[in-house]
N, C-alpha and C. Protein backbone atom coordinates (compact mmCIF):
# COMPACT_ATOMS: atom_id res chain seq x y z
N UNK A 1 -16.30 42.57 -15.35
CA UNK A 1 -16.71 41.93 -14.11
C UNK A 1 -15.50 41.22 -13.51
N UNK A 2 -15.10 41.50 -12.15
CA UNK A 2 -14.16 41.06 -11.60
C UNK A 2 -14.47 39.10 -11.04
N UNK A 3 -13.35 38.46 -11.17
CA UNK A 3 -13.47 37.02 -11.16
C UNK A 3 -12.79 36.88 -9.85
N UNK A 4 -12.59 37.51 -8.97
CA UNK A 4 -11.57 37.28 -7.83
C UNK A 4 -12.17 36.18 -7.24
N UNK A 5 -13.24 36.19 -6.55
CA UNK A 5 -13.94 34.83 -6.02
C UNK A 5 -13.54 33.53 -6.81
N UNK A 6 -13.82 33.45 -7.88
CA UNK A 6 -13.48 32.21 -8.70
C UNK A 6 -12.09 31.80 -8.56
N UNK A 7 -11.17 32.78 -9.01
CA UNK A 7 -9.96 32.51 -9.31
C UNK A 7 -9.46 32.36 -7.67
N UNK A 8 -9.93 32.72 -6.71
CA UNK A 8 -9.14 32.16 -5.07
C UNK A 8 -9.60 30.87 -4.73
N UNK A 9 -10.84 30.92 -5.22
CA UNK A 9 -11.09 29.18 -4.75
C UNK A 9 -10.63 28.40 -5.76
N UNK A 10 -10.55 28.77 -6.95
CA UNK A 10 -9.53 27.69 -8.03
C UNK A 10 -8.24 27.66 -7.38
N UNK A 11 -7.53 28.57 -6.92
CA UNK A 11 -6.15 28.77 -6.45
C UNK A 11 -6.12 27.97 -5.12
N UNK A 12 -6.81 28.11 -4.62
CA UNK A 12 -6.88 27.12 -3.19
C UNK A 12 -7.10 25.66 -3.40
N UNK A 13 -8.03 24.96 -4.22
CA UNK A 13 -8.20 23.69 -4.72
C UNK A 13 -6.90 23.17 -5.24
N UNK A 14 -6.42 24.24 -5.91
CA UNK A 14 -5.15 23.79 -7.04
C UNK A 14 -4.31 23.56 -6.08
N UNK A 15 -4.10 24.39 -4.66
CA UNK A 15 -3.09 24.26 -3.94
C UNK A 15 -3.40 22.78 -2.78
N UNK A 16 -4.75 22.24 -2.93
CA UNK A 16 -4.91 21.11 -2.03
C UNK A 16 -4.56 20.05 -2.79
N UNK A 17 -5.20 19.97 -4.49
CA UNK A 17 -4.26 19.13 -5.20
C UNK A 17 -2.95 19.15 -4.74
N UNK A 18 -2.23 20.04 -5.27
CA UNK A 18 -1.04 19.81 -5.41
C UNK A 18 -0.47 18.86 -3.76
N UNK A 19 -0.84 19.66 -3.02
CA UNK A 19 -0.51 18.71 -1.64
C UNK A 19 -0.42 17.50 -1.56
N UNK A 20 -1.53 16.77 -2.55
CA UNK A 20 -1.93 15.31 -2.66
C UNK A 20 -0.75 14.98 -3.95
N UNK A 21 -0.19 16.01 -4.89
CA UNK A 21 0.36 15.61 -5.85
C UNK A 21 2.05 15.13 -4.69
N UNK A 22 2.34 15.45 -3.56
CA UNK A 22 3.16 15.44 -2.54
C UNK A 22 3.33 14.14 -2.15
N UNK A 23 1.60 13.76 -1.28
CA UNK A 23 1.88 13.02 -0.76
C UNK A 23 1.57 11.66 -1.79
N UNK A 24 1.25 12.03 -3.04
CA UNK A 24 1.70 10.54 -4.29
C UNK A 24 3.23 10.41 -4.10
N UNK A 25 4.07 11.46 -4.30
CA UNK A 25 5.70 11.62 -4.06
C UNK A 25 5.66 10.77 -3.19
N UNK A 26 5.30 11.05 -2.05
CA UNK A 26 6.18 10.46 -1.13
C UNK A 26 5.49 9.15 -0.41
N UNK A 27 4.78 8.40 -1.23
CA UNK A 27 3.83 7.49 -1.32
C UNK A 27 5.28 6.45 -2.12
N UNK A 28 5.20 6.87 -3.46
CA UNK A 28 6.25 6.27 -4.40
C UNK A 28 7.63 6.31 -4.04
N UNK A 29 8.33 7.39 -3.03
CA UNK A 29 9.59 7.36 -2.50
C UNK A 29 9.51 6.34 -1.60
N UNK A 30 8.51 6.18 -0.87
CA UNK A 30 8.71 5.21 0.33
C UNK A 30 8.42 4.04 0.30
N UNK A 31 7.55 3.54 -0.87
CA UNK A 31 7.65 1.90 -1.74
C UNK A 31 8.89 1.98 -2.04
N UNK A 32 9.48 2.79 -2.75
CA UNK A 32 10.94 2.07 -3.15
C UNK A 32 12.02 2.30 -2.45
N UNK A 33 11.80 2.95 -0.98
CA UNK A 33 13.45 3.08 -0.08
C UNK A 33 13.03 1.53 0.31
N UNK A 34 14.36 0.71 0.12
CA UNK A 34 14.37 -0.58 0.23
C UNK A 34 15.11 -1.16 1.55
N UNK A 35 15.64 0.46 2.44
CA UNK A 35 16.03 0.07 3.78
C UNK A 35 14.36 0.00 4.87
N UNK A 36 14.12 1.14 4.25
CA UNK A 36 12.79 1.32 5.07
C UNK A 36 11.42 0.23 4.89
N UNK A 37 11.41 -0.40 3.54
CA UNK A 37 11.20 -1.56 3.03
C UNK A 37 10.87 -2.95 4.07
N UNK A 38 12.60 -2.93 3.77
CA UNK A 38 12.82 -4.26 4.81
C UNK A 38 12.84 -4.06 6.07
N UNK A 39 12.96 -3.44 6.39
CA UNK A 39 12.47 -2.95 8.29
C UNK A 39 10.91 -3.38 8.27
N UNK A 40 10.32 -2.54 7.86
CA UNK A 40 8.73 -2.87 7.71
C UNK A 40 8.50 -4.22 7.64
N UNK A 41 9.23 -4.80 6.68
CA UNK A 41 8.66 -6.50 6.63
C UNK A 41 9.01 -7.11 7.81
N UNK A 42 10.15 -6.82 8.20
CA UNK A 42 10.59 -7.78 9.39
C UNK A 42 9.88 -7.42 10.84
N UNK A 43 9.32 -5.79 10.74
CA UNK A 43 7.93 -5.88 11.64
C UNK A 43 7.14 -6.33 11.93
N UNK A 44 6.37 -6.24 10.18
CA UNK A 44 5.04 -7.00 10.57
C UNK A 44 5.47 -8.91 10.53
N UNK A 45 6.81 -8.92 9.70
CA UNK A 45 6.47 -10.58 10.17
C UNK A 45 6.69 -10.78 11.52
N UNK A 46 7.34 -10.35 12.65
CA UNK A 46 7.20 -10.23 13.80
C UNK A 46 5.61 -9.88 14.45
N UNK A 47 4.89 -9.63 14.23
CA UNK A 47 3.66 -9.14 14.62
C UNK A 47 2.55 -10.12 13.80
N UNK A 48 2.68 -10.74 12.30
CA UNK A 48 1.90 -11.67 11.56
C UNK A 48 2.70 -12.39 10.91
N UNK A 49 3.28 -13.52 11.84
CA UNK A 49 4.14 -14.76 11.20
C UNK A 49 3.33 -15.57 10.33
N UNK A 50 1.90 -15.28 10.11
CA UNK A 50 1.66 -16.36 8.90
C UNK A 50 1.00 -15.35 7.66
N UNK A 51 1.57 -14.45 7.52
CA UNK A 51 1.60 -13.38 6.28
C UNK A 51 2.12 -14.16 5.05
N UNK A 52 2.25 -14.17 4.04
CA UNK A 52 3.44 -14.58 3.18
C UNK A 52 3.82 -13.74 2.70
N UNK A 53 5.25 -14.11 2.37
CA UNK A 53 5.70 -12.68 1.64
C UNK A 53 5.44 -12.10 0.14
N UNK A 54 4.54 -13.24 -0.54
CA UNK A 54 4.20 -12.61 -1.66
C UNK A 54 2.74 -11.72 -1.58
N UNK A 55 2.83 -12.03 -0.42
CA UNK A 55 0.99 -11.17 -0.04
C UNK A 55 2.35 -9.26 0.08
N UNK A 56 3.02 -9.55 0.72
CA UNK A 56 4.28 -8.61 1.39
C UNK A 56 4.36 -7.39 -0.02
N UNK A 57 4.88 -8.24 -0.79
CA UNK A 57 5.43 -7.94 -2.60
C UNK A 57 3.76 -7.01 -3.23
N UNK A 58 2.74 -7.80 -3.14
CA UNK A 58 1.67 -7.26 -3.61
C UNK A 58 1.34 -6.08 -3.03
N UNK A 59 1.54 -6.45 -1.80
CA UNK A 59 1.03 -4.62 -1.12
C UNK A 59 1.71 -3.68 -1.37
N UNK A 60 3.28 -3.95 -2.04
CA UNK A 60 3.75 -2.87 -2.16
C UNK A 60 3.71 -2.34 -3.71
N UNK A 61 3.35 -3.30 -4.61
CA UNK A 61 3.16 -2.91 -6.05
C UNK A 61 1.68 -1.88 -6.19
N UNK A 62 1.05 -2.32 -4.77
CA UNK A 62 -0.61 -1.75 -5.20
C UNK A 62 -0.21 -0.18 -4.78
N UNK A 63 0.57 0.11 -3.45
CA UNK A 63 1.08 1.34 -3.49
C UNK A 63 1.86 1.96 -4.22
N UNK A 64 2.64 1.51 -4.51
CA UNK A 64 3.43 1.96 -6.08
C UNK A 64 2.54 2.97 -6.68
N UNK A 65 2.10 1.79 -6.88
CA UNK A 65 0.86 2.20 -8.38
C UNK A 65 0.01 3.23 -8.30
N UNK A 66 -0.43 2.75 -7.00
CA UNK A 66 -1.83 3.66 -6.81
C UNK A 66 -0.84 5.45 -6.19
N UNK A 67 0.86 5.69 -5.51
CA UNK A 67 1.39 6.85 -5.90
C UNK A 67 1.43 7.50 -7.03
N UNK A 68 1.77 6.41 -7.94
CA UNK A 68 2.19 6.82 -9.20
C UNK A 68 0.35 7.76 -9.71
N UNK A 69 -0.50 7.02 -9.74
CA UNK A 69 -1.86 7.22 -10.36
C UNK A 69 -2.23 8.46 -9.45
N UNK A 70 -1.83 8.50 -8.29
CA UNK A 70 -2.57 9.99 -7.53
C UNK A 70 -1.45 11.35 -8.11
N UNK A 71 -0.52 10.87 -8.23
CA UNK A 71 0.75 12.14 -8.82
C UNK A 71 0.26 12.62 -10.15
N UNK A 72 -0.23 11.58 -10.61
CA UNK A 72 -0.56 12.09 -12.33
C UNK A 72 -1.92 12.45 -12.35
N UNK A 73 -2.78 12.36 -11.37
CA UNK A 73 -4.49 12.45 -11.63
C UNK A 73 -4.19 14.06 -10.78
N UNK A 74 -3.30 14.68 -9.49
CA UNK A 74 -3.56 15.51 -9.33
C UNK A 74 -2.83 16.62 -10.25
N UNK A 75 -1.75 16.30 -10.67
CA UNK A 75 -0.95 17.07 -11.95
C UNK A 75 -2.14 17.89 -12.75
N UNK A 76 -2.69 16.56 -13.58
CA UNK A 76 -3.75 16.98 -14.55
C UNK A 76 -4.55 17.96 -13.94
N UNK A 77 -5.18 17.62 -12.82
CA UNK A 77 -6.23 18.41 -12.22
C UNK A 77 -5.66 20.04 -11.83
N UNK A 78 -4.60 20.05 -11.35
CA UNK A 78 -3.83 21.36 -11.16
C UNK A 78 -3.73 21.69 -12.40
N UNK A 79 -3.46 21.41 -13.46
CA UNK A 79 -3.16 21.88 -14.86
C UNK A 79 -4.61 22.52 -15.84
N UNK A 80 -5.59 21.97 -15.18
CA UNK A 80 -6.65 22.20 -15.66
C UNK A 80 -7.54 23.20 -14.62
N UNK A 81 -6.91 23.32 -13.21
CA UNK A 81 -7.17 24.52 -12.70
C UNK A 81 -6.64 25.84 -13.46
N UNK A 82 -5.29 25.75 -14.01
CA UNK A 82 -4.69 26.91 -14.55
C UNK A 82 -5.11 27.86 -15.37
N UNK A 83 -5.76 26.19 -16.19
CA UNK A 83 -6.06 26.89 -18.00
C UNK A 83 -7.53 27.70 -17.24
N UNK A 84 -8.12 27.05 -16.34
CA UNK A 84 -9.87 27.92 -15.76
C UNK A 84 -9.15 29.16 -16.21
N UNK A 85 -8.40 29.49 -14.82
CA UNK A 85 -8.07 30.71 -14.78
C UNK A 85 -7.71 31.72 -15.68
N UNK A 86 -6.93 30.99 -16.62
CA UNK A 86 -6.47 31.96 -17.80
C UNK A 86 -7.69 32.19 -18.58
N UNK A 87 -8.44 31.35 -18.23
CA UNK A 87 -10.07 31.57 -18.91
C UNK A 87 -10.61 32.91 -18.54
N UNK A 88 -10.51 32.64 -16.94
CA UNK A 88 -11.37 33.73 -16.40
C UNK A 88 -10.64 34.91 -16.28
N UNK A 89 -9.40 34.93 -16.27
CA UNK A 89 -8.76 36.45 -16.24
C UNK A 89 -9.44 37.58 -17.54
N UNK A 90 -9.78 38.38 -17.30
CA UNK A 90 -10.44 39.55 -17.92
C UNK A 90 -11.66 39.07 -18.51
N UNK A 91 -12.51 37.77 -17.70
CA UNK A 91 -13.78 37.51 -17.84
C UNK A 91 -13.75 37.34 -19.85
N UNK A 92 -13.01 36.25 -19.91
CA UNK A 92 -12.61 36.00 -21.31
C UNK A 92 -13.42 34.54 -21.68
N UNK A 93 -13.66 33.34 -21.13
CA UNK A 93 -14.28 32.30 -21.59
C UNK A 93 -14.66 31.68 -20.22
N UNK A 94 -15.61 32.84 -19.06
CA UNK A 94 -15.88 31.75 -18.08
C UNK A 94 -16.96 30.53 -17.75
N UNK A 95 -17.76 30.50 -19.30
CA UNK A 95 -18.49 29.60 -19.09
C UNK A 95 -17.27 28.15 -19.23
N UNK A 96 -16.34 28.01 -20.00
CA UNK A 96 -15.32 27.09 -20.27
C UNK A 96 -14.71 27.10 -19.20
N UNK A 97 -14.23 27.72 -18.29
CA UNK A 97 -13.62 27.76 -17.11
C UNK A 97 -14.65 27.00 -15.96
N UNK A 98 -15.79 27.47 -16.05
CA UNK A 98 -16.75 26.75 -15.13
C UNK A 98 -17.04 25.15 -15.62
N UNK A 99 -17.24 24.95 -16.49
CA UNK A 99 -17.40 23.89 -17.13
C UNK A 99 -16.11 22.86 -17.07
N UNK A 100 -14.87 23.19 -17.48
CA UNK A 100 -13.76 22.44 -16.68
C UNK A 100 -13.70 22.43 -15.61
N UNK A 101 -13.94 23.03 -14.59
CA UNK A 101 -13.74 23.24 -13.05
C UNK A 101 -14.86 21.99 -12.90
N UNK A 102 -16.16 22.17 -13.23
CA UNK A 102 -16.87 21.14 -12.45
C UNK A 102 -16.53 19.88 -13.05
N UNK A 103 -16.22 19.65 -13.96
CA UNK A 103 -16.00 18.11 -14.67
C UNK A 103 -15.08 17.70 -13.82
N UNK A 104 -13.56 18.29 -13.72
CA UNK A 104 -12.47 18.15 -13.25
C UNK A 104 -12.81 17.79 -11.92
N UNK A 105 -13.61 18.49 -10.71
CA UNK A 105 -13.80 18.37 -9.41
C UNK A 105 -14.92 17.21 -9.25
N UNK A 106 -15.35 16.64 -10.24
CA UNK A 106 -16.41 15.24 -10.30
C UNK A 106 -15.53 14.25 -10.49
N UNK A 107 -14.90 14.48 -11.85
CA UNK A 107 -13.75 13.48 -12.13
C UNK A 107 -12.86 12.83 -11.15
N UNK A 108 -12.23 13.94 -10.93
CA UNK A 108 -11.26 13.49 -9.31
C UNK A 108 -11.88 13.20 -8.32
N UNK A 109 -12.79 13.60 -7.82
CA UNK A 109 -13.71 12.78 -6.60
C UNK A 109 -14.36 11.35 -6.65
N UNK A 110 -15.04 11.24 -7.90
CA UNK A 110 -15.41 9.66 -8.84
C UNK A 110 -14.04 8.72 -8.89
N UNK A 111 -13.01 9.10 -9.69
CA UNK A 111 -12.42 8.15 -9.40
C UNK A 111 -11.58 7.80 -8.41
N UNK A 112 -11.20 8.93 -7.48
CA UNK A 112 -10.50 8.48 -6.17
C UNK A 112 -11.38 8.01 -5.06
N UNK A 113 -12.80 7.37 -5.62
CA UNK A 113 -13.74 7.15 -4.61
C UNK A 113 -14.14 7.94 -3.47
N UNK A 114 -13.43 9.27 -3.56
CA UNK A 114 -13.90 10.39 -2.93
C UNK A 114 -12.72 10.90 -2.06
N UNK A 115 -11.90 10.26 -2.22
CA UNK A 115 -10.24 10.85 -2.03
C UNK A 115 -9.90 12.11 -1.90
N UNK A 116 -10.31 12.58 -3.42
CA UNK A 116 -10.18 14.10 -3.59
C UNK A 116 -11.49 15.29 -3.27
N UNK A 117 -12.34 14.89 -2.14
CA UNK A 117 -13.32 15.61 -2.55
C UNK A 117 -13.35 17.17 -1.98
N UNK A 118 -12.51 16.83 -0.84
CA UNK A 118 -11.91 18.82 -0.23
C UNK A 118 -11.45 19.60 -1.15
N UNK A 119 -10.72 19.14 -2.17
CA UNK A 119 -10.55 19.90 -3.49
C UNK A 119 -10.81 20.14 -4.61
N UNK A 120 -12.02 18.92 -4.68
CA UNK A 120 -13.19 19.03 -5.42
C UNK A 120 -14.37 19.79 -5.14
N UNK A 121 -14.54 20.38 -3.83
CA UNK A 121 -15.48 21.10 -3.38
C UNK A 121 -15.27 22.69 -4.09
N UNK A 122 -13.87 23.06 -3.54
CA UNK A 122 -13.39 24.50 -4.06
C UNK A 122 -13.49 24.41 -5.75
N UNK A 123 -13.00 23.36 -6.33
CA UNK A 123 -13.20 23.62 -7.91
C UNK A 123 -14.27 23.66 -8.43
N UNK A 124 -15.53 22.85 -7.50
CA UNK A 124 -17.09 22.90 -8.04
C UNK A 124 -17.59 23.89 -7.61
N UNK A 125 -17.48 24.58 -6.18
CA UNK A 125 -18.08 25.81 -6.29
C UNK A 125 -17.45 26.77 -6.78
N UNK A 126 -16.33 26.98 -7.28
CA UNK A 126 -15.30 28.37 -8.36
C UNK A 126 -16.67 27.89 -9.71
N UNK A 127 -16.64 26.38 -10.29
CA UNK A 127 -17.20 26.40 -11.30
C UNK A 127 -18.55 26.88 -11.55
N UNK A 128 -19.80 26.47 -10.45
CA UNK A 128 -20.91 27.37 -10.31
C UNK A 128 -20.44 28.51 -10.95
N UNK A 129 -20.06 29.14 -9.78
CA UNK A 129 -20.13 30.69 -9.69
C UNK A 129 -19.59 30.77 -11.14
N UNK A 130 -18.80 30.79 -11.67
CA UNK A 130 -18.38 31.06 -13.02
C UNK A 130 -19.88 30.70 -14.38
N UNK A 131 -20.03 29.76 -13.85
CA UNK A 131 -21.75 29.70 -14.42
C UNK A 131 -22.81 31.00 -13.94
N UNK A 132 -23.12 30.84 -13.23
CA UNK A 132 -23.99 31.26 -12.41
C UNK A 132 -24.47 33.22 -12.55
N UNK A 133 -23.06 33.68 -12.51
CA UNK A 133 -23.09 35.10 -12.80
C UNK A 133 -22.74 35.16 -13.52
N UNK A 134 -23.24 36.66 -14.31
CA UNK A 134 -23.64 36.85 -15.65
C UNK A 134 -22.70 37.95 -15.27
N UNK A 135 -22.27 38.74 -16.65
CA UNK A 135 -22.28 39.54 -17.00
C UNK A 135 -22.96 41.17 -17.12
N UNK A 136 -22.89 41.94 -16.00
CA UNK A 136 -23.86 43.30 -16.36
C UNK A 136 -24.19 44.08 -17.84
N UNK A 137 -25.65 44.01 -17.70
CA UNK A 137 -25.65 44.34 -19.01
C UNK A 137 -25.51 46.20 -19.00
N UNK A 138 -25.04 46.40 -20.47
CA UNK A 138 -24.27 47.59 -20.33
C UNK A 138 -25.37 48.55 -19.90
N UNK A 139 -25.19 49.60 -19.38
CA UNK A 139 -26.23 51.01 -19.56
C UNK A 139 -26.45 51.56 -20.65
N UNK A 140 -27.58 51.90 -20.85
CA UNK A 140 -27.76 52.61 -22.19
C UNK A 140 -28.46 53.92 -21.27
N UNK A 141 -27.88 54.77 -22.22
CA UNK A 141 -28.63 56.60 -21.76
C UNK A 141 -29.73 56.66 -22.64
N UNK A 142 -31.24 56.65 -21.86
CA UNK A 142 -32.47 57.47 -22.22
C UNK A 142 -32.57 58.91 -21.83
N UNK A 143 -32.64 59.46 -23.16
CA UNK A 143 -33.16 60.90 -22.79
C UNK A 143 -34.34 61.01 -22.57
N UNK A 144 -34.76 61.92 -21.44
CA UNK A 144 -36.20 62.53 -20.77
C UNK A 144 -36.50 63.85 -21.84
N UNK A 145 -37.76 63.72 -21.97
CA UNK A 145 -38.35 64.68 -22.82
C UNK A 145 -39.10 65.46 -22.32
């Protein structure tokens, strides 16, 4: 039984992760360019002179962080699109393939408070379907008498 359906919408999810695994990059590049940094501060303290700057410091540790945590939550999730696949190539373990796909596409949507859920959609419905259809059962030849 051919898996093509499964394996394009795993391949497409994996590829919206990864996008997000991008913009964690460049989430974490741009907390720490420290020209682009200090421009920003001297904006908004121009625009909110009674900010403080340790409120300044905090906002940028929470982005940090929270780059760092989307780079590594979509990694995993792309990594665990893969193994589906190697599941499902020659219809080899796709109940395990379906079964990671939907955990994975709950997981990442739950904890990014729904962040990830465009690419949680494609990994939950690849995972259905990998549930869902069976296997043809073989033909057997009856002879007519």
């Amino acid at each position: 039984m051919s898996r093509t359906g499964e394996i394009v919408l795993t391949i497409i999810g994996a590829l919206i992760y990864g996008f997000f695994t991008v913009v964690g990059g460049f989430m974490v590049w741009l907390f720490n360019n420290e020209a682009i940094w200090d421009q920003a501060k001297e904006e908004i303290n121009q625009q909110q002179p009674e900010l403080a700057p340790g409120d300044m410091e905090a906002v940028t540790e929470m982005f940090q962080g929270s780059g760092w945590f989307l780079i590594i939550l979509t990694i995993i999730s792309v990594i665990l699109g893969i193994v589906s696949i190697v599941f499902m190539k020659g219809n080899k373990k796709p109940k395990a393939a379906g079964i990671i796909l939907i955990v994975t596409a709950a997981l990442s949507t739950i904890i990014t408070f729904g962040g990830m859920i465009f690419s949680g959609i494609f990994y939950l419905i690849a995972g259905i379907m990998c549930l869902a259809r069976k296997a043809p059962a073989p033909a057997t030849q009856e002879t007519v008498e």
